[in-house]
N, C-alpha and C. Protein backbone atom coordinates (compact mmCIF):
# COMPACT_ATOMS: atom_id res chain seq x y z
N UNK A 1 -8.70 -0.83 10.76
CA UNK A 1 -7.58 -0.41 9.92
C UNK A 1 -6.41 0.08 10.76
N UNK A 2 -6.69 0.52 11.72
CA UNK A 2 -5.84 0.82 12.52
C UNK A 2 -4.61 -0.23 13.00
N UNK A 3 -4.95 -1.53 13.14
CA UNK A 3 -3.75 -2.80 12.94
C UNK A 3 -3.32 -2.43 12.23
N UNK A 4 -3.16 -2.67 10.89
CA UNK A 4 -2.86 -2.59 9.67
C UNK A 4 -1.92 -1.37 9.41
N UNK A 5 -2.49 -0.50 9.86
CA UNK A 5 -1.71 1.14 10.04
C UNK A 5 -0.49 1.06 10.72
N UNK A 6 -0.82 0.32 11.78
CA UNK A 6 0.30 0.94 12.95
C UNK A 6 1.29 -0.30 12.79
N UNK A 7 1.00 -1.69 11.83
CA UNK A 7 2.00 -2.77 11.59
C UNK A 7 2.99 -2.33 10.78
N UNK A 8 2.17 -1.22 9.72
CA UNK A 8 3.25 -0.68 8.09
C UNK A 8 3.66 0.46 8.89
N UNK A 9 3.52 1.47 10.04
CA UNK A 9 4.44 2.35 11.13
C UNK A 9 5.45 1.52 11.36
N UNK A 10 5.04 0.35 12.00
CA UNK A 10 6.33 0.18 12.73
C UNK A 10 7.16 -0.95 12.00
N UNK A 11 7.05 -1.16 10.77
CA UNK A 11 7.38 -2.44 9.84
C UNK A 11 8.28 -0.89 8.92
N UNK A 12 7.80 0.18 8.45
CA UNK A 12 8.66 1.13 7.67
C UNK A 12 8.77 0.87 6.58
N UNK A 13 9.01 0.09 5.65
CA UNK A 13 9.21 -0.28 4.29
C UNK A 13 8.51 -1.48 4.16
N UNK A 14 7.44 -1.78 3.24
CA UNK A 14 6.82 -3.06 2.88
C UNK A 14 6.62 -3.17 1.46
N UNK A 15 6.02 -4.67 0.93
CA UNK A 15 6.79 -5.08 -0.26
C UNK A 15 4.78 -5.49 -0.68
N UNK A 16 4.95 -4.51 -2.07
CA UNK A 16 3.13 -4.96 -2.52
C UNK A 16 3.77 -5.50 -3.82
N UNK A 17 2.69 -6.75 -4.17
CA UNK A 17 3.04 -7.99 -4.48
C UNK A 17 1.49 -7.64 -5.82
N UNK A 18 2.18 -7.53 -7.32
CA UNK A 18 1.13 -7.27 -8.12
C UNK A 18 1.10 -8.69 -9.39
N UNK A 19 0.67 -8.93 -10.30
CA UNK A 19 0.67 -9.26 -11.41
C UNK A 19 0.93 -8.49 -12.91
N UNK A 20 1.80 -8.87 -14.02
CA UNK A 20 2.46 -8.11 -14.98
C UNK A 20 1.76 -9.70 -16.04
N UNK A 21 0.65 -9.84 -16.51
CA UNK A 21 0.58 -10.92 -17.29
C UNK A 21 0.56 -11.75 -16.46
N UNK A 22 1.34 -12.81 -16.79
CA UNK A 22 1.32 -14.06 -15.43
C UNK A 22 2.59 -14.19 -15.05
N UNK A 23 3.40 -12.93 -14.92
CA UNK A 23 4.83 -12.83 -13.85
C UNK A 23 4.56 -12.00 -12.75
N UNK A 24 4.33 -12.62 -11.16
CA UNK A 24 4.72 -11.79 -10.58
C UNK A 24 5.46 -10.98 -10.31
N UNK A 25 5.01 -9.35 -9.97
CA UNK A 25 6.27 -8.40 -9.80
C UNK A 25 5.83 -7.67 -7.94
N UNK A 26 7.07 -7.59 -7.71
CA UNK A 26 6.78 -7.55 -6.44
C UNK A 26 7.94 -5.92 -5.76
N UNK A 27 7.87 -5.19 -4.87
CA UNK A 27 8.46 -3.70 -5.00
C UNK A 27 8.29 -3.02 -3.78
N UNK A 28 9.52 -2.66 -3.32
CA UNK A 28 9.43 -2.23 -2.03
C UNK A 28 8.53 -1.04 -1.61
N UNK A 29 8.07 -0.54 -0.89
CA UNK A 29 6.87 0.80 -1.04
C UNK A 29 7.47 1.42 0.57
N UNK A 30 6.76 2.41 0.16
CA UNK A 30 6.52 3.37 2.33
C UNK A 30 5.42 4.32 1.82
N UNK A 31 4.88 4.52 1.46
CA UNK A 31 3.84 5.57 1.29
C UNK A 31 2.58 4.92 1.77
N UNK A 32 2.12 5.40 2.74
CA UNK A 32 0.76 5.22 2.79
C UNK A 32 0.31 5.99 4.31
N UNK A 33 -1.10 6.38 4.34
CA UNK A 33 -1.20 6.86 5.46
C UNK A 33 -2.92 6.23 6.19
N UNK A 34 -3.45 6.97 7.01
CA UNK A 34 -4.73 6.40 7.48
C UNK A 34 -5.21 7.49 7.58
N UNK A 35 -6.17 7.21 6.74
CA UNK A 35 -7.80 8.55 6.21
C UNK A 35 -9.08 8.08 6.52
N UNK A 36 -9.86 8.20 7.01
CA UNK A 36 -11.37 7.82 6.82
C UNK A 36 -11.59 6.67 6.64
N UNK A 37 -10.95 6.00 7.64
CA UNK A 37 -11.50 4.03 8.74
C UNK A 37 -10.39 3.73 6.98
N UNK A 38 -9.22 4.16 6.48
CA UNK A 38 -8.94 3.17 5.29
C UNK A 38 -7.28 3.42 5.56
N UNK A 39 -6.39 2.47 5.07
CA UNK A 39 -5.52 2.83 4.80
C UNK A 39 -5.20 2.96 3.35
N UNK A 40 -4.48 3.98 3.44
CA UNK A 40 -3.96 4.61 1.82
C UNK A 40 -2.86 4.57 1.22
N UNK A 41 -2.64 3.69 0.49
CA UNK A 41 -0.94 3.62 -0.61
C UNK A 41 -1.03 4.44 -1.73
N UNK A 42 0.25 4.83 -1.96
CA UNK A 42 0.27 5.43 -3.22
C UNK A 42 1.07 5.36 -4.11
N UNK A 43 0.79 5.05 -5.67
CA UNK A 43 2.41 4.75 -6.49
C UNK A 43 1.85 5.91 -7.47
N UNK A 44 2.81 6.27 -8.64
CA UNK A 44 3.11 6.88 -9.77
C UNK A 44 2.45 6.66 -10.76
N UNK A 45 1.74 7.64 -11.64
CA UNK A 45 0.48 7.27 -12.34
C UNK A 45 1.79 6.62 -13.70
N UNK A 46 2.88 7.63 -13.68
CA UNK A 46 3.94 6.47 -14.50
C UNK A 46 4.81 5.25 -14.41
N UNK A 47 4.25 4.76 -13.03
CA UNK A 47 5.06 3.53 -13.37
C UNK A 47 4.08 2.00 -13.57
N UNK A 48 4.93 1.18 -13.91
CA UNK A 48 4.53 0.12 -14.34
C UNK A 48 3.65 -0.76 -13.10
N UNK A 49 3.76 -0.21 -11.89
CA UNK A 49 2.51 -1.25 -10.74
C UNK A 49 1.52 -0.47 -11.20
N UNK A 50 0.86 0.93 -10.89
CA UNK A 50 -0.25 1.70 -11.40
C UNK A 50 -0.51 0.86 -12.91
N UNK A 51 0.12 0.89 -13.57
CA UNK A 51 -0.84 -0.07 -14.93
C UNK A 51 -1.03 -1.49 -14.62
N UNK A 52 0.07 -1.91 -13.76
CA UNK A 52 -0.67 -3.22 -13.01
C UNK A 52 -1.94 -3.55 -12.61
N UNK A 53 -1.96 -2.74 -11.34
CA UNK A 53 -2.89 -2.25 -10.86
C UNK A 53 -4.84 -2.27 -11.59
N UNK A 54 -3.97 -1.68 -12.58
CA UNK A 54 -5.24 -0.96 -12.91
C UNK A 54 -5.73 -2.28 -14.17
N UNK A 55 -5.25 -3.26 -14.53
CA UNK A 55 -5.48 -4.23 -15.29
C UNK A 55 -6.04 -5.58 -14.43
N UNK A 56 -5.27 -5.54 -13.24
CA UNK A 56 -5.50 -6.67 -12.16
C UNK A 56 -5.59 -6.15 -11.08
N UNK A 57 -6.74 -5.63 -10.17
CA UNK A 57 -6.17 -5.06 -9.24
C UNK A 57 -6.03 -6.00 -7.44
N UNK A 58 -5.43 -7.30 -7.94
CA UNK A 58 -6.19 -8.19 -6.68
C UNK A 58 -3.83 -7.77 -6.93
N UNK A 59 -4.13 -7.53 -5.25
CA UNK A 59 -2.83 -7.71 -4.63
C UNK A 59 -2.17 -8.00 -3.53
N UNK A 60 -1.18 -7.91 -3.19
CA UNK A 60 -0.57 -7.88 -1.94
C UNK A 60 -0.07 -7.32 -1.42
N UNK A 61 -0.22 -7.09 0.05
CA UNK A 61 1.06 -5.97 0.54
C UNK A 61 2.15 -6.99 1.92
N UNK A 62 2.88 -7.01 1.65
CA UNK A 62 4.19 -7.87 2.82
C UNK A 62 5.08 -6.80 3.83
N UNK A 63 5.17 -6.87 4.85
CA UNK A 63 5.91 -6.36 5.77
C UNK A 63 6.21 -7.36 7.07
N UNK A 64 7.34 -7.18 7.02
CA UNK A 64 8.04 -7.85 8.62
C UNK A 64 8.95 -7.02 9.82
N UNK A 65 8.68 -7.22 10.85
CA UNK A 65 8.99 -6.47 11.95
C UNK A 65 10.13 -6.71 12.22
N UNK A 66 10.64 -6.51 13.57
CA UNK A 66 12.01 -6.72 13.96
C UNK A 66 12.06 -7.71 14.89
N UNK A 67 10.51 -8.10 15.61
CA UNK A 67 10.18 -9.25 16.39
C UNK A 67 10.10 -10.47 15.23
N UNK A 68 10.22 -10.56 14.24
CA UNK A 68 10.31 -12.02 13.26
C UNK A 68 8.52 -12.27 13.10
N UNK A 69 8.13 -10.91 13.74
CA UNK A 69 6.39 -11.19 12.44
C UNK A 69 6.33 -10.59 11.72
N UNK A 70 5.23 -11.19 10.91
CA UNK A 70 5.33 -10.43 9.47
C UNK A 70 3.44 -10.53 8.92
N UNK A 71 3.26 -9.59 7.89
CA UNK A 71 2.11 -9.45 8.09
C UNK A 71 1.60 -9.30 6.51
N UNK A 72 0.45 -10.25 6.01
CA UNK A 72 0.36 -10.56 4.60
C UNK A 72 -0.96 -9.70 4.67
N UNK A 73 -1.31 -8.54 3.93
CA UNK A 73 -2.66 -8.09 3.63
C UNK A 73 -2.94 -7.88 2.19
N UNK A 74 -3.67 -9.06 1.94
CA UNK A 74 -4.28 -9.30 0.47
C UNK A 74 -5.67 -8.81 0.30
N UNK A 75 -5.82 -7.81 -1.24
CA UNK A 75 -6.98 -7.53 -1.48
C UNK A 75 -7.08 -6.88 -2.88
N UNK A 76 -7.86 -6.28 -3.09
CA UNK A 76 -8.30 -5.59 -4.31
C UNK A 76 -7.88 -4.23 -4.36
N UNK A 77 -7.28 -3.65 -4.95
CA UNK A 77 -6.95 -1.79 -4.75
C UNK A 77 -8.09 -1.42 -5.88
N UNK A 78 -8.32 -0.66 -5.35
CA UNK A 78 -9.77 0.31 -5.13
C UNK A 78 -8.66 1.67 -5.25
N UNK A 79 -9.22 2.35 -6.43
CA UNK A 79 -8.41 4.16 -6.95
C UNK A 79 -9.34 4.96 -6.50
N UNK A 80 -9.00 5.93 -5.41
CA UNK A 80 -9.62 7.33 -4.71
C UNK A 80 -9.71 8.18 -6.13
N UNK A 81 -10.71 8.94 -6.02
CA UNK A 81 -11.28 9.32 -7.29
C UNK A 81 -11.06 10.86 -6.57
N UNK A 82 -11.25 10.70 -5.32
CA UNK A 82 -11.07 12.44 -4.85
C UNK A 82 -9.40 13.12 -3.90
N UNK A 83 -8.99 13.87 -4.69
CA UNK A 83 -7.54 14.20 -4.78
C UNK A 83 -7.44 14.67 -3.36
N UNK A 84 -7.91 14.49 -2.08
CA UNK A 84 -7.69 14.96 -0.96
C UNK A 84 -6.96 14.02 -0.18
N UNK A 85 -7.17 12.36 -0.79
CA UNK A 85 -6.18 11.74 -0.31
C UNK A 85 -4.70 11.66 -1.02
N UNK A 86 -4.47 11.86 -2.04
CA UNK A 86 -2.66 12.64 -2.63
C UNK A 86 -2.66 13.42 -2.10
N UNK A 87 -3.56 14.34 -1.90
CA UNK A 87 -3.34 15.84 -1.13
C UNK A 87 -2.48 15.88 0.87
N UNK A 88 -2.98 14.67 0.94
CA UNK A 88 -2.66 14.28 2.33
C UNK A 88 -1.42 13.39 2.63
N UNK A 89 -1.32 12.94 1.45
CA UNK A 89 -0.16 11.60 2.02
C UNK A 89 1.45 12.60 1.41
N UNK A 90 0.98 13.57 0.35
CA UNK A 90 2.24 14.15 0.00
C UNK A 90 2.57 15.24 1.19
N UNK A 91 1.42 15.62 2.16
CA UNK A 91 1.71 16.59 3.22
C UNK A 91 2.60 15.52 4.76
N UNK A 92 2.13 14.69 4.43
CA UNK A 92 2.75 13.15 5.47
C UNK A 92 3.72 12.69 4.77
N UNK A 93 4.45 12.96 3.61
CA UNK A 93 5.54 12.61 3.07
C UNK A 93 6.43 13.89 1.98
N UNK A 94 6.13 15.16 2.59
CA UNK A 94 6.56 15.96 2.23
C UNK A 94 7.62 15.84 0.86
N UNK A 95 8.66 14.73 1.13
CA UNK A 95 10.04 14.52 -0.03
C UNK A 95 9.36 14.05 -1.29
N UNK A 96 8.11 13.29 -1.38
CA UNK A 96 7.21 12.93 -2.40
C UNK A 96 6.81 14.31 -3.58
N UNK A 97 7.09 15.48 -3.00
CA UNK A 97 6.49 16.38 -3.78
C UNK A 97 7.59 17.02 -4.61
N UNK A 98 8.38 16.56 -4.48
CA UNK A 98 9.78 16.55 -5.33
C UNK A 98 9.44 15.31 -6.99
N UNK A 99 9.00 14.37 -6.81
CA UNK A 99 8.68 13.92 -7.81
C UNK A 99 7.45 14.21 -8.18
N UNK A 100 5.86 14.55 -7.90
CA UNK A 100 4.87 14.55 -7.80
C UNK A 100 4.22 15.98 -7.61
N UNK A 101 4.44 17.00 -9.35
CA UNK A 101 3.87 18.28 -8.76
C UNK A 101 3.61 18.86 -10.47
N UNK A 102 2.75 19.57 -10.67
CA UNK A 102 2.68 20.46 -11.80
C UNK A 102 4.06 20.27 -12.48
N UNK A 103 5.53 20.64 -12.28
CA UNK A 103 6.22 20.85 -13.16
C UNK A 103 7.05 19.54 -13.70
N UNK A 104 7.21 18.47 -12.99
CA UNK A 104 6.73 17.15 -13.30
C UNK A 104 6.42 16.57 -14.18
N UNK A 105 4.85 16.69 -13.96
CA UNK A 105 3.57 16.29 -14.42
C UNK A 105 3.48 14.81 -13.82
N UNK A 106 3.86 14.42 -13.18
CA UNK A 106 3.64 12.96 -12.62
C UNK A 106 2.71 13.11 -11.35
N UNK A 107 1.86 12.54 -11.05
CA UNK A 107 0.53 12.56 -10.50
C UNK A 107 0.90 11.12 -9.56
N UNK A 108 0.78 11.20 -8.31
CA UNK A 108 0.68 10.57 -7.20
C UNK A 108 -1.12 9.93 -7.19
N UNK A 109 -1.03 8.24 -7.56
CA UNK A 109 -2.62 7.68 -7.49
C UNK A 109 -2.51 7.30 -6.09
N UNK A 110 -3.85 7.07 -5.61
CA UNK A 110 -4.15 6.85 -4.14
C UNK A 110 -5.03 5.80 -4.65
N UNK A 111 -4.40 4.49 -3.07
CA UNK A 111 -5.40 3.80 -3.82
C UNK A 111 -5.77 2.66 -2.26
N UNK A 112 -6.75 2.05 -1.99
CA UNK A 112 -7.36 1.21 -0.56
C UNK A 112 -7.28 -0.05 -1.00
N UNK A 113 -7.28 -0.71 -0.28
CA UNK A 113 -7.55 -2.05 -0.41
C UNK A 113 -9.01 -2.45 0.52
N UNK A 114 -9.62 -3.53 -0.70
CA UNK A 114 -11.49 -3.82 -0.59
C UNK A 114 -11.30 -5.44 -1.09
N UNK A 115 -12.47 -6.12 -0.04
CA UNK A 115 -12.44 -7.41 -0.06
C UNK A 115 -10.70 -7.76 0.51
N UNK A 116 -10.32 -7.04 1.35
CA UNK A 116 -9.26 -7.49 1.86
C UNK A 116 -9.29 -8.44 3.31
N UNK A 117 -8.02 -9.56 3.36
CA UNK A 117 -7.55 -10.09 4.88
C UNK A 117 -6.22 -8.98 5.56
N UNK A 118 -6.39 -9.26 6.26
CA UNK A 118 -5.38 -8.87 6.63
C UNK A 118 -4.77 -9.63 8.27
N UNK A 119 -3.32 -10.16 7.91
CA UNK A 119 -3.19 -11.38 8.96
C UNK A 119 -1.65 -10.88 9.87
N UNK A 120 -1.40 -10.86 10.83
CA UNK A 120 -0.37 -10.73 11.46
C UNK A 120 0.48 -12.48 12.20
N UNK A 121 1.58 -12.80 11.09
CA UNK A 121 1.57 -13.98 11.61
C UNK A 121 3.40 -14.35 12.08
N UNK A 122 3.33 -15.12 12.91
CA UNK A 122 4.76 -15.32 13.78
C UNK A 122 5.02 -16.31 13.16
N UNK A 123 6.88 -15.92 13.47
CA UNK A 123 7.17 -16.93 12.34
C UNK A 123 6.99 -18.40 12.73
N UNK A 124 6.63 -19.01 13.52
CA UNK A 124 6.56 -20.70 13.66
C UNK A 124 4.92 -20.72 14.52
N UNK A 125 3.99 -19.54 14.22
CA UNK A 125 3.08 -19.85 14.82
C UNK A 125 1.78 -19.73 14.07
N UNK A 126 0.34 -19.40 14.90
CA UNK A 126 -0.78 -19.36 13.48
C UNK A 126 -0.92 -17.36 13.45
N UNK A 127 -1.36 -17.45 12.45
CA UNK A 127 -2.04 -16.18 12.32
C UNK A 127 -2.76 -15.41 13.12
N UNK A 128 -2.80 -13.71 13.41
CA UNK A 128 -3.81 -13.34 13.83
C UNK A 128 -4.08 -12.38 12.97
N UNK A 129 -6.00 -12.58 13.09
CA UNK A 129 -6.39 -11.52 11.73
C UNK A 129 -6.66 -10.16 12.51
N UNK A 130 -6.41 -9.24 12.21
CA UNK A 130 -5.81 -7.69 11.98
C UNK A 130 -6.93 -7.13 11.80
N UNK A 131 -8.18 -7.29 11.19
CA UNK A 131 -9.14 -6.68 10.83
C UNK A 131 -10.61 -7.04 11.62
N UNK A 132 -10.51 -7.82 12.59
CA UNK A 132 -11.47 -7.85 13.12
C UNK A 132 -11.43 -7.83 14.21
């Protein structure tokens, strides 16, 4: 996981790629951190990817570098059931707790990706997989 980690470090903004019915919807993200061998994203228990999500959860995440690679990690999001990973990514993204707190009421979901690839690929060349 650690590829994977240090591609969305140094990539900064990446684009997870869900299903809404049969329209793809697709949305820029930065939240995520590395906990226990996983990496961790997180969206808004009110917005419309979290009900995505949670109806379909096979997705995508897209990021490209400044060297012209770019890196497709497709899988299943899998919801952390134990609040120590929100607890962690809002302390690694401190400005998050401005939307995401008791007075709010909007709740930060944490969520992994399972049965995932994950590929680092140049732009006119083949793939390399990231996870093994």
């Amino acid at each position: 996981m650690g590829k994977v980690n240090d591609y969305l470090n140094e990539a900064g903004v990446f684009f997870l790629a869900t299903a809404d019915k049969d329209q793809p919807k697709c949305r820029p993200l930065g939240a995520h951190i590395e906990m226990d061998g996983k990496v961790i994203f997180g969206v808004g228990d009110f917005k419309n990817v979290y009900k995505q999500l949670l109806t379909n959860p096979k997705c995508e995440i897209v990021s490209t570098k400044q060297d012209g690679h770019w890196m497709r990690y497709t899988g299943k999001a899998v919801f952390e059931r134990d609040e120590k990973y929100a607890e962690a990514m809002l302390d690694a993204m401190p400005n998050l707790k401005d939307i995401y707190n008791e007075k709010t009421g909007k709740k930060l979901m944490c969520f992994h990706l399972e049965e995932a690839t994950a590929v680092d690929i140049a732009v006119m060349g083949e793939g390399e997989d990231l996870l093994s």
